[in-house]
N, C-alpha and C. Protein backbone atom coordinates (compact mmCIF):
# COMPACT_ATOMS: atom_id res chain seq x y z
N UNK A 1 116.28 90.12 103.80
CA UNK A 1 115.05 89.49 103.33
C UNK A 1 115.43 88.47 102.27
N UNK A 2 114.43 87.19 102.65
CA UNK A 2 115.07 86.22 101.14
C UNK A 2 114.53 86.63 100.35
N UNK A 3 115.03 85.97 99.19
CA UNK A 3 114.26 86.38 97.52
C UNK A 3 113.20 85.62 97.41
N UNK A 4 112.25 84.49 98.04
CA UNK A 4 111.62 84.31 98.06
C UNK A 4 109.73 85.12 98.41
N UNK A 5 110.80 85.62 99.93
CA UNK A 5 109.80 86.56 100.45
C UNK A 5 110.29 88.25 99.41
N UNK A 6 111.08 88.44 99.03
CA UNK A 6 111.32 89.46 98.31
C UNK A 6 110.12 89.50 97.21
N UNK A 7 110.26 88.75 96.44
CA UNK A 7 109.29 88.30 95.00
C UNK A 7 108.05 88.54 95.45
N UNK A 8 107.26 88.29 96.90
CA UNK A 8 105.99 88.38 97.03
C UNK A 8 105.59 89.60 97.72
N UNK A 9 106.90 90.43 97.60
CA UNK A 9 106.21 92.45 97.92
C UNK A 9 106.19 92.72 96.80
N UNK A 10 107.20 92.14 95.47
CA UNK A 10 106.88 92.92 94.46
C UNK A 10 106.13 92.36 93.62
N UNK A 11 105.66 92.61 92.11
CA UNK A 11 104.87 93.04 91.41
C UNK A 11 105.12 93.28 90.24
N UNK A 12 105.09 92.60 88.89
CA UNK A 12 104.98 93.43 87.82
C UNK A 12 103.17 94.09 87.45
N UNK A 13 103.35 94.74 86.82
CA UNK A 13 101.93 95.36 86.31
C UNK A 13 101.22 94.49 85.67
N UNK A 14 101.54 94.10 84.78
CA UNK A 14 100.76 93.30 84.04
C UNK A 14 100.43 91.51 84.72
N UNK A 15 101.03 91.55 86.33
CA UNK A 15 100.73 90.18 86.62
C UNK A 15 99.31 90.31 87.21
N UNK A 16 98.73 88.92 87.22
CA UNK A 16 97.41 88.20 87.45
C UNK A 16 96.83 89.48 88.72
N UNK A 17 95.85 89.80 88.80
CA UNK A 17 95.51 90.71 90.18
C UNK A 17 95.06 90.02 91.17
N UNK A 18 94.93 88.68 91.01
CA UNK A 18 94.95 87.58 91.84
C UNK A 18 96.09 86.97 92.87
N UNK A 19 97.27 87.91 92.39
CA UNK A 19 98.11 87.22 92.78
C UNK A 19 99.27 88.50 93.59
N UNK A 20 98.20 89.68 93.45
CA UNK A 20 98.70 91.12 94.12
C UNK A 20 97.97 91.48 95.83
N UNK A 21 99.17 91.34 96.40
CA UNK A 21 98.11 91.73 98.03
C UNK A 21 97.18 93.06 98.09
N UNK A 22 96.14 92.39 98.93
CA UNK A 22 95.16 93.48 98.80
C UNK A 22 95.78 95.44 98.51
N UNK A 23 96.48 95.19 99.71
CA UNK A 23 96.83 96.93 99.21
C UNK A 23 97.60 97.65 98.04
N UNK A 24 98.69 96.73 97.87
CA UNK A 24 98.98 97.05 96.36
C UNK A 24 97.76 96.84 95.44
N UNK A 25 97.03 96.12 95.36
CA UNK A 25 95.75 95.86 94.34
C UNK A 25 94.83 97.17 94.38
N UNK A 26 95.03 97.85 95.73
CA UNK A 26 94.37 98.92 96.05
C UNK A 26 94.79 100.47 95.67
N UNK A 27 96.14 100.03 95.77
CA UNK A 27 96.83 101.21 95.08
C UNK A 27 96.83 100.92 93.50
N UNK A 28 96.86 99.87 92.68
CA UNK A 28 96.89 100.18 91.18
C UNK A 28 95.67 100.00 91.04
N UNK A 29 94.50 99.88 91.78
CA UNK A 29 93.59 100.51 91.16
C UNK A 29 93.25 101.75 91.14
N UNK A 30 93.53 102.17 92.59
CA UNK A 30 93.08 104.44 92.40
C UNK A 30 94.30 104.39 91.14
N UNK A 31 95.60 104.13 91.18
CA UNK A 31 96.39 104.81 89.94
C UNK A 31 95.90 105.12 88.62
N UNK A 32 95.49 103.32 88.38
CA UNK A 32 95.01 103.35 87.21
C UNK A 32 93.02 104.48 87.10
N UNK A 33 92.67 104.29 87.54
CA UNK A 33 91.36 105.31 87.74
C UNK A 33 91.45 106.71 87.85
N UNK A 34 92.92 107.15 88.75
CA UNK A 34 93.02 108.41 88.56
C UNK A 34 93.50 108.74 87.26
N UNK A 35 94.24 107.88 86.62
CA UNK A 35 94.77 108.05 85.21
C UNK A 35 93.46 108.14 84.45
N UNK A 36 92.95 107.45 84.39
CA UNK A 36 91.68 107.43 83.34
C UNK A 36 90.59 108.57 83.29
N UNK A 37 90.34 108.95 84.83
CA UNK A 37 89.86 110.29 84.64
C UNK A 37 90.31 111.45 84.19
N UNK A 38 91.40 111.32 84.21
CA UNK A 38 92.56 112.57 84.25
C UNK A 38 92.45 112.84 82.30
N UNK A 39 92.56 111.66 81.86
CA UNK A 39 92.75 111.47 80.55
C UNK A 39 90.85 112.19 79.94
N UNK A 40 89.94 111.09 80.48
CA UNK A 40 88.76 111.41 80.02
C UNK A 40 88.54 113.20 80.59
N UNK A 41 88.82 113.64 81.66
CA UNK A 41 88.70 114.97 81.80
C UNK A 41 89.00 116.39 81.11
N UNK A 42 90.75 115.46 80.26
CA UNK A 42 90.92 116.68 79.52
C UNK A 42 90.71 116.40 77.96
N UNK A 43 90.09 114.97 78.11
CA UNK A 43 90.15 114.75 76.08
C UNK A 43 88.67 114.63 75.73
N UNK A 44 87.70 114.30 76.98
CA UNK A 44 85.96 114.29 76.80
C UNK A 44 85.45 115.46 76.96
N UNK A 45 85.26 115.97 76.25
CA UNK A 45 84.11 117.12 76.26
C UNK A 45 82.86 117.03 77.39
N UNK A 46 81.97 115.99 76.79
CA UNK A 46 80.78 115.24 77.53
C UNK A 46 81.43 115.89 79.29
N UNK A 47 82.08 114.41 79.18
CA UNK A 47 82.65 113.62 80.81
C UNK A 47 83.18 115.15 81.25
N UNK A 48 83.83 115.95 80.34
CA UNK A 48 84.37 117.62 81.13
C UNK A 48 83.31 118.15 81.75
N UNK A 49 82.60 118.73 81.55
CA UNK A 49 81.16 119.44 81.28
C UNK A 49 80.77 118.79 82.76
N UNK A 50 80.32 117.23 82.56
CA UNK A 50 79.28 117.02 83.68
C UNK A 50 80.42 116.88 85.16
N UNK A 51 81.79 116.64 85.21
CA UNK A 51 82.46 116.92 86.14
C UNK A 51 82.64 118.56 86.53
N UNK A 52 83.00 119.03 85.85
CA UNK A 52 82.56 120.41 85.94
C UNK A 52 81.21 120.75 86.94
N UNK A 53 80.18 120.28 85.96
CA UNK A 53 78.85 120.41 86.96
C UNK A 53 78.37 120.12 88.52
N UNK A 54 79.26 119.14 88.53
CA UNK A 54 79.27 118.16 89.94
C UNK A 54 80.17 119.07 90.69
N UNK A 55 81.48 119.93 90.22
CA UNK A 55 82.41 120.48 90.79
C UNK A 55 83.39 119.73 91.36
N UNK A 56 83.67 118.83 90.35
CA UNK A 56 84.84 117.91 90.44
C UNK A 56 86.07 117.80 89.67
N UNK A 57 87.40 117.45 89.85
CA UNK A 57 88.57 117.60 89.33
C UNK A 57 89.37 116.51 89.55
N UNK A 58 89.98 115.79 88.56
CA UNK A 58 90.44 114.85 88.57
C UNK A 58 91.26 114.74 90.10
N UNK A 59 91.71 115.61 90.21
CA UNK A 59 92.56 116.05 91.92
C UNK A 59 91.77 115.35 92.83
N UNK A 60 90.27 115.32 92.66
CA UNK A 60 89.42 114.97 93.96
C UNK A 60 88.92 113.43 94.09
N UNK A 61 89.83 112.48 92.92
CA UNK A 61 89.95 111.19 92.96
C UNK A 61 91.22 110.68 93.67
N UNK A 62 90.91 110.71 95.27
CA UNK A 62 91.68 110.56 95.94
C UNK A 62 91.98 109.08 96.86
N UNK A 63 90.50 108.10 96.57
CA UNK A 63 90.22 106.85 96.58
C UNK A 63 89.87 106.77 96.11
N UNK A 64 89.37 105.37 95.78
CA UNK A 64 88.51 104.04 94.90
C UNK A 64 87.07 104.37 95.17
N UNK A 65 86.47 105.02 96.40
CA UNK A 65 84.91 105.36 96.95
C UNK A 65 84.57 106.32 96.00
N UNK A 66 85.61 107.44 95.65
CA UNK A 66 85.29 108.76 94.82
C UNK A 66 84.44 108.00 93.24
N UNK A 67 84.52 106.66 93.22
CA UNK A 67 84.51 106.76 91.82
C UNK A 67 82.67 106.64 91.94
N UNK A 68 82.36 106.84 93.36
CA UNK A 68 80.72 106.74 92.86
C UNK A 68 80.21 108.55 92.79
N UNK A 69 81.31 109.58 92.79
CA UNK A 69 81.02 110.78 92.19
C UNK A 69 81.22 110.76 91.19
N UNK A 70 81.84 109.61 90.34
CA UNK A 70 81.66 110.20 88.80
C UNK A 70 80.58 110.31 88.17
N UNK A 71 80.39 111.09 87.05
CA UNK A 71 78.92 110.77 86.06
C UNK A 71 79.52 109.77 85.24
N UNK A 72 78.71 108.86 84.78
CA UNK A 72 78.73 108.04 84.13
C UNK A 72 78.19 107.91 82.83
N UNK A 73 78.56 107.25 81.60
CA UNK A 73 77.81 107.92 80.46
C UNK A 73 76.72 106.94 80.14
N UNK A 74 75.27 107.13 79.43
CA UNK A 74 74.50 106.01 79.33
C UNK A 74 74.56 106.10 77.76
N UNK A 75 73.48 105.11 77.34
CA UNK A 75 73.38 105.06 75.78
C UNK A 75 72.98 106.11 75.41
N UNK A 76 72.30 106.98 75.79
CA UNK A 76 71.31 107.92 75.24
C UNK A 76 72.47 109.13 74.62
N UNK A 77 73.71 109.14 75.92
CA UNK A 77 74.67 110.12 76.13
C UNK A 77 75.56 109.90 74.48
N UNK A 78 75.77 108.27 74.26
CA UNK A 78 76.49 107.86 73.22
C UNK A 78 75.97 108.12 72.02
N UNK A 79 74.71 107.90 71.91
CA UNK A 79 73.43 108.07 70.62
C UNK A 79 73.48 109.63 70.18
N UNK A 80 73.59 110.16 71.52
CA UNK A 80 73.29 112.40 71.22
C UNK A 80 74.56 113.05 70.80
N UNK A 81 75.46 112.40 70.75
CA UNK A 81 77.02 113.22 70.88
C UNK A 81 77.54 112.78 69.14
């Protein structure tokens, strides 16, 4: 493979997401999302609780679609806590 076409499978993280083919773009986004739940799951109380309720586990963010099972927090949630 040339280094031309080499350079355009890979990727640093921090480059433009404009400039990442769709499926890699697709994979650092579940990464990064599964990371973030994973984090909010075991350090949010709140966000614990209502995943809990739903009967969900960071485990069950297995695509990018899952993220319309998350609860989401509103102002009211930010104002009460």
């Amino acid at each position: 493979m040339n280094a031309a076409k080499q350079a355009c499978t890979r990727f640093h993280p921090d480059s433009a997401p404009d400039y990442i083919p769709p499926a890699q773009l697709a994979n650092l986004q579940l990464s990064r999302l599964q990371t973030i739940v994973a984090r909010a799951y075991q350090y949010v109380p709140l966000f614990h609780d209502r995943m809990v309720e739903r009967g969900i586990t960071p485990e069950n963010i297995t695509s990018l679609a899952a993220i319309a099972e998350l609860p989401f927090t509103t102002k009211a949630d930010l104002r009460d806590t």
